[in-house]
C-alpha atoms as a PDB file:
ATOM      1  CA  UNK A   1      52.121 140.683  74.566  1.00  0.00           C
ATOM      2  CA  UNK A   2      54.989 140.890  76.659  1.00  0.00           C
ATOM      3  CA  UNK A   3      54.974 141.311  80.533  1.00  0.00           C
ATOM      4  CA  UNK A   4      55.147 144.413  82.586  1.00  0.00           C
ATOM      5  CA  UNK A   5      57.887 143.456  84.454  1.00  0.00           C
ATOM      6  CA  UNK A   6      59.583 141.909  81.104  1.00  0.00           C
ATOM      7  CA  UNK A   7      60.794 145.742  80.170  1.00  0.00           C
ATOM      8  CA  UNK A   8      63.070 145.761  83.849  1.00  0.00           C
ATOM      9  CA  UNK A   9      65.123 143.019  83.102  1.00  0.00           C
ATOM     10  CA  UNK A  10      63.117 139.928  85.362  1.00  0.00           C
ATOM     11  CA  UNK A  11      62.791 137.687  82.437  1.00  0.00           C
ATOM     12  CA  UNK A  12      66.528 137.654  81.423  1.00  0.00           C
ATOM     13  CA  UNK A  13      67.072 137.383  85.521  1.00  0.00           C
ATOM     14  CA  UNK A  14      65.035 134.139  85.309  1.00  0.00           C
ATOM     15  CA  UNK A  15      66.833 132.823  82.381  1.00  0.00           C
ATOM     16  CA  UNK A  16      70.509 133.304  84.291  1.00  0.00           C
ATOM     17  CA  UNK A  17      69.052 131.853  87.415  1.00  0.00           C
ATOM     18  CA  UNK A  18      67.619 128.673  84.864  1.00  0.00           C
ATOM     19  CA  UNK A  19      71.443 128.433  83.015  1.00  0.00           C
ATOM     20  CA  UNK A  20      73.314 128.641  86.255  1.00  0.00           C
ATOM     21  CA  UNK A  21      70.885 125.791  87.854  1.00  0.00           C
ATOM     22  CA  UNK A  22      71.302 123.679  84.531  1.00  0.00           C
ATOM     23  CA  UNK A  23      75.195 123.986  84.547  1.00  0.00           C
ATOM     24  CA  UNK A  24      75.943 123.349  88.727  1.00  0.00           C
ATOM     25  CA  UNK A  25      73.487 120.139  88.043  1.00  0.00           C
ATOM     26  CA  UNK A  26      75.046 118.799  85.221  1.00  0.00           C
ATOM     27  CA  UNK A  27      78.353 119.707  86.514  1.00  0.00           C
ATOM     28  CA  UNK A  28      77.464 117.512  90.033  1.00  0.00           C
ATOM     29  CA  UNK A  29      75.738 114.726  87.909  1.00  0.00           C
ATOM     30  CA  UNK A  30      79.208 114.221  86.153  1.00  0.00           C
ATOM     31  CA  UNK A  31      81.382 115.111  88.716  1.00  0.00           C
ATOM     32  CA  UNK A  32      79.428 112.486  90.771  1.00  0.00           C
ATOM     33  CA  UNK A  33      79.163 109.635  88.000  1.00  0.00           C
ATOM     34  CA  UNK A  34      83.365 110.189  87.867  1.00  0.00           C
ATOM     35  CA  UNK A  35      83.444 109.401  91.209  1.00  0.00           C
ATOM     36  CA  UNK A  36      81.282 106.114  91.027  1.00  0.00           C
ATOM     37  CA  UNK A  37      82.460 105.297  88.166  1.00  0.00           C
ATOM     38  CA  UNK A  38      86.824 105.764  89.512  1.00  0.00           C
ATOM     39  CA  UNK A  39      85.919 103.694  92.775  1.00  0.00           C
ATOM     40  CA  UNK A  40      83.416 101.087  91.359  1.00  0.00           C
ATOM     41  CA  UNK A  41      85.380 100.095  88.020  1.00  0.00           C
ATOM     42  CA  UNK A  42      87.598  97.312  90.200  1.00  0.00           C
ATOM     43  CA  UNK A  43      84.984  96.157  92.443  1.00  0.00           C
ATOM     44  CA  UNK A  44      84.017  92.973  90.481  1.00  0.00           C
ATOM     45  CA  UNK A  45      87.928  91.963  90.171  1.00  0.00           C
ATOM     46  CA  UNK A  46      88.345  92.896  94.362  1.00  0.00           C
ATOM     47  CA  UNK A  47      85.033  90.612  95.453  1.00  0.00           C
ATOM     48  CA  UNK A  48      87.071  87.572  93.215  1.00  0.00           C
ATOM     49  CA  UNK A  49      90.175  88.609  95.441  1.00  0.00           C
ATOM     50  CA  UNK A  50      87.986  88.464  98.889  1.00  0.00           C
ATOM     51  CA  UNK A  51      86.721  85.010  97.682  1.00  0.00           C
ATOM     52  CA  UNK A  52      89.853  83.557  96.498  1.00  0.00           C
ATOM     53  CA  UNK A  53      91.020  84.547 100.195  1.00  0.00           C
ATOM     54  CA  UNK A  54      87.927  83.723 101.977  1.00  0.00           C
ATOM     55  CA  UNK A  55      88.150  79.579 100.305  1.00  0.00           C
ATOM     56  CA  UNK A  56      91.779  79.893 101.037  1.00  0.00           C
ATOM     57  CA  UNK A  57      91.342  80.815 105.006  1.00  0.00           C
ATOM     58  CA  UNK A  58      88.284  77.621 105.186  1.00  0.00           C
ATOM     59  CA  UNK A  59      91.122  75.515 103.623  1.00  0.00           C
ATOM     60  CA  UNK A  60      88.939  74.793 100.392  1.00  0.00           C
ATOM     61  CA  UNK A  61      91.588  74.269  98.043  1.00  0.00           C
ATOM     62  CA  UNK A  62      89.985  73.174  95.315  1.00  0.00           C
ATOM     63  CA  UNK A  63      87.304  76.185  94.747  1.00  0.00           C
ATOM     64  CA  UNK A  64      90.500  78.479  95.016  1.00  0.00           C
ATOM     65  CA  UNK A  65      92.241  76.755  92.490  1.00  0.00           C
ATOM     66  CA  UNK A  66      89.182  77.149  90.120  1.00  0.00           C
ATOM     67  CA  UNK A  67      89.435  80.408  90.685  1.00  0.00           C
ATOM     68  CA  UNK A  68      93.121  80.914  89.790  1.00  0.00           C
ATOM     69  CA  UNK A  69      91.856  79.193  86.271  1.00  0.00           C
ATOM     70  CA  UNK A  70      91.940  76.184  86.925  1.00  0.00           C
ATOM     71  CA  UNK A  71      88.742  73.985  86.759  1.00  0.00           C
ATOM     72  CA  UNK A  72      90.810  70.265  87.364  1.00  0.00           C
ATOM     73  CA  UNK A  73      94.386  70.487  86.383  1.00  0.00           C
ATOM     74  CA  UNK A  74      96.306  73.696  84.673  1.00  0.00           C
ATOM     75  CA  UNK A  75      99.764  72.449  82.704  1.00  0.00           C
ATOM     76  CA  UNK A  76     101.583  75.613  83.904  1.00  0.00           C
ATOM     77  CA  UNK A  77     100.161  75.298  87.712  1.00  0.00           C
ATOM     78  CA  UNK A  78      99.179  72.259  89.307  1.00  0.00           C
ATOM     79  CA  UNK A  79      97.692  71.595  92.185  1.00  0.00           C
ATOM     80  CA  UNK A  80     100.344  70.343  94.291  1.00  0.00           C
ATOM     81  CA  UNK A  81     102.041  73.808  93.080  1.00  0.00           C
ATOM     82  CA  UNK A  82      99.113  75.824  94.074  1.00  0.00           C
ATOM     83  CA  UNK A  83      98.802  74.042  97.775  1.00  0.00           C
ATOM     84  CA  UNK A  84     102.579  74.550  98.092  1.00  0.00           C
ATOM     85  CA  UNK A  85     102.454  78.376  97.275  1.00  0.00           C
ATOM     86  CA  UNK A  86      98.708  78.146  99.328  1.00  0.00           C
ATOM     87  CA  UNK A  87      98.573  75.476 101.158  1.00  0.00           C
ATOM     88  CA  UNK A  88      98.728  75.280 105.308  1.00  0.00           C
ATOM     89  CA  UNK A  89     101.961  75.017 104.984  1.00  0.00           C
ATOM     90  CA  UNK A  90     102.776  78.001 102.710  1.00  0.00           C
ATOM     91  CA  UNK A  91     104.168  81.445 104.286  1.00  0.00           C
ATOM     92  CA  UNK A  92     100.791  82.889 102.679  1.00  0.00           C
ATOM     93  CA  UNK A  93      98.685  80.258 104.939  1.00  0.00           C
ATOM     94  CA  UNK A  94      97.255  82.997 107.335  1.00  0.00           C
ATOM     95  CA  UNK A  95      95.457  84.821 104.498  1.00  0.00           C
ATOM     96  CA  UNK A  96      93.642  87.352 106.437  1.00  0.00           C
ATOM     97  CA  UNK A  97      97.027  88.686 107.340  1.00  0.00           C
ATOM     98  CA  UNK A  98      97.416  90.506 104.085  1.00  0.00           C
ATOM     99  CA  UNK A  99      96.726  93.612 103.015  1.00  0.00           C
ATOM    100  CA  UNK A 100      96.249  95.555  99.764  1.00  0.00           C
ATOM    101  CA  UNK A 101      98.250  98.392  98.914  1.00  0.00           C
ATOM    102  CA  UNK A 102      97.793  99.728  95.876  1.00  0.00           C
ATOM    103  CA  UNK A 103      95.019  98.435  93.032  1.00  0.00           C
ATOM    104  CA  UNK A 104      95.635  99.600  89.670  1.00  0.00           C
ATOM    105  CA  UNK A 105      93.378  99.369  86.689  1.00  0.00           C
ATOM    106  CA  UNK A 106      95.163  98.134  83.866  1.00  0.00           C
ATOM    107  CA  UNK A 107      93.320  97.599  79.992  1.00  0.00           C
ATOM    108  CA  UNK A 108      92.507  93.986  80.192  1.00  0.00           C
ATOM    109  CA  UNK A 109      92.923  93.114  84.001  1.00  0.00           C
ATOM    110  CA  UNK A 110      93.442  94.315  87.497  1.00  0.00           C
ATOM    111  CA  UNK A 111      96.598  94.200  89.568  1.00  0.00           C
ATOM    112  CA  UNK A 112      96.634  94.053  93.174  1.00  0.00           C
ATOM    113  CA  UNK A 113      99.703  94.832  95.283  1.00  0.00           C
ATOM    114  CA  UNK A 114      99.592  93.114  98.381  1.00  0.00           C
ATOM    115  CA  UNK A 115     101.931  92.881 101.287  1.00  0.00           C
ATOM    116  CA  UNK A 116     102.468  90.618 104.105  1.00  0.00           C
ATOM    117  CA  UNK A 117     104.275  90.358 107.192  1.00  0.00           C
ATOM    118  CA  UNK A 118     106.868  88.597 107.093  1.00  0.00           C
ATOM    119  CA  UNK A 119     107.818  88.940 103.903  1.00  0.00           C
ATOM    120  CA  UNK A 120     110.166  91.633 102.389  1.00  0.00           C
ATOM    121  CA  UNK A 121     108.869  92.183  98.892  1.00  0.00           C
ATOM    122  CA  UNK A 122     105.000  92.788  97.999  1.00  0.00           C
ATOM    123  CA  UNK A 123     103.357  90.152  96.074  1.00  0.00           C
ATOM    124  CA  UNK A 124     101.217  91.106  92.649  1.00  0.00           C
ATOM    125  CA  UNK A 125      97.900  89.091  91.795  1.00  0.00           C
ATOM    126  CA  UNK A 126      96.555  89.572  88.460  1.00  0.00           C
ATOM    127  CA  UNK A 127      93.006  89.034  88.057  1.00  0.00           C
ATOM    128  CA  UNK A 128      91.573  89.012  84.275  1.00  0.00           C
ATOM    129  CA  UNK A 129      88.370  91.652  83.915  1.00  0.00           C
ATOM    130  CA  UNK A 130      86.535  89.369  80.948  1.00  0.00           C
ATOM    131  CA  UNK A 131      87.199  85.313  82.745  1.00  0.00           C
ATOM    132  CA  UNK A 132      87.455  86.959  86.777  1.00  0.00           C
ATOM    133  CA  UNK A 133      90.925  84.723  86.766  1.00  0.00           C
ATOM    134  CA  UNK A 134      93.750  85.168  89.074  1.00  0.00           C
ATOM    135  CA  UNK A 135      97.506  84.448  88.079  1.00  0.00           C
ATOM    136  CA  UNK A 136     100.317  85.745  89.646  1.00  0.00           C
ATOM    137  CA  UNK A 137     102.037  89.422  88.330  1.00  0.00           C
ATOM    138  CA  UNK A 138     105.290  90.090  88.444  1.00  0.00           C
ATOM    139  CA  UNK A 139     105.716  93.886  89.095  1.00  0.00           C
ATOM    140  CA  UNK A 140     102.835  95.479  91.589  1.00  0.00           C
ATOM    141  CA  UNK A 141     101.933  97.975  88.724  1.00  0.00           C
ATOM    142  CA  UNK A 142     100.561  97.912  85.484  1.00  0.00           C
ATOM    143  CA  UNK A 143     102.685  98.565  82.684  1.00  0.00           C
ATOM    144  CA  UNK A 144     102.644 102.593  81.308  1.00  0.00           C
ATOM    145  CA  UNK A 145     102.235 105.694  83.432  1.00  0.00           C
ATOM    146  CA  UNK A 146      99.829 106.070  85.656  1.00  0.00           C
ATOM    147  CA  UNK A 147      97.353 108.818  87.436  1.00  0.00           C
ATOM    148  CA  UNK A 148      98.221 108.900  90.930  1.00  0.00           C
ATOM    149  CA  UNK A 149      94.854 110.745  91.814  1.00  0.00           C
ATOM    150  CA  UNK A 150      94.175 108.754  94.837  1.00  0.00           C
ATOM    151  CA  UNK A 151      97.268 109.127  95.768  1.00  0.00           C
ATOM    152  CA  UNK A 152      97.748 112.308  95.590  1.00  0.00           C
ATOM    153  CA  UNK A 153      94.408 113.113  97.685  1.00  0.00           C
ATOM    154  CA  UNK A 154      95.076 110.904 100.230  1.00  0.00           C
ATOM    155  CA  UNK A 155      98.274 112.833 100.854  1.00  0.00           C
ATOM    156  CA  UNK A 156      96.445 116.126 101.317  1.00  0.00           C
ATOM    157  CA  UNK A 157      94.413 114.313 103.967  1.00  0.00           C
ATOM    158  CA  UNK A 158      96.648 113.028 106.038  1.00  0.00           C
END
């Protein structure tokens, strides 16, 4: 037996107010998983960054150089390559002096576009998502076009 009130219309008034509750929570449940998901995805690949540059400012070589790939002696790199690109004596020595630019999300790494002072062109660091290795990149984008989302935003804001 249906309700009194059923015959004015309350029940299908409850069942609007239950579908528009059900849609605005799904719709912020995805809306905010986008958002964690677009400013988490790199995180992993920007820690190895911070620690490569954190070894390099307490001058310990060696554990950055594992870090580029290179456990004791890479063919293509070696060491006294890495401490002259890296080393005190490098125009990268004062590592906390750069600063990232742009970080773009590419299929099977990361690329970071960093600048520094006194240098005219940017330099690009590659870091590999599956092995967390670094390697230089030669343009501070990955290949393709891109989604300038971010971008785009923080031009609205500012």
């Amino acid at each position: 037996m249906a309700g009194f009130l059923d015959a004015y219309g309350v029940a299908d008034q409850r069942r609007e107010r239950l579908i528009k509750r059900i849609v605005l929570w799904g719709g912020s449940a995805v809306v905010v998983a986008a958002i964690l998901y677009f400013s988490l995805r790199t995180h992993s690949q920007e820690r190895v960054v911070s620690q490569f540059f954190q070894e390099l400012e307490h001058r310990q070589y060696q554990d950055a150089y594992k870090l580029w790939g290179c456990p004791e002696n890479c063919k293509y790199y070696p060491p006294d390559k890495f401490l002259e690109d890296w080393g005190p004596g490098s125009q990268y020595a004062k590592t906390s002096s750069f600063k990232i630019e742009h970080v773009d999300f590419c299929d099977e790494g990361v690329v970071f576009d960093l600048s520094y002072p006194n240098t005219r062109e940017d330099l690009g660091l590659w870091v590999n998502r599956s092995t967390n290795f670094i390697s230089f990149y030669d343009t501070p984008r990955c290949p393709g076009r891109h989604l300038q989302l971010g971008a785009f935003l923080r031009s609205l804001f500012s």
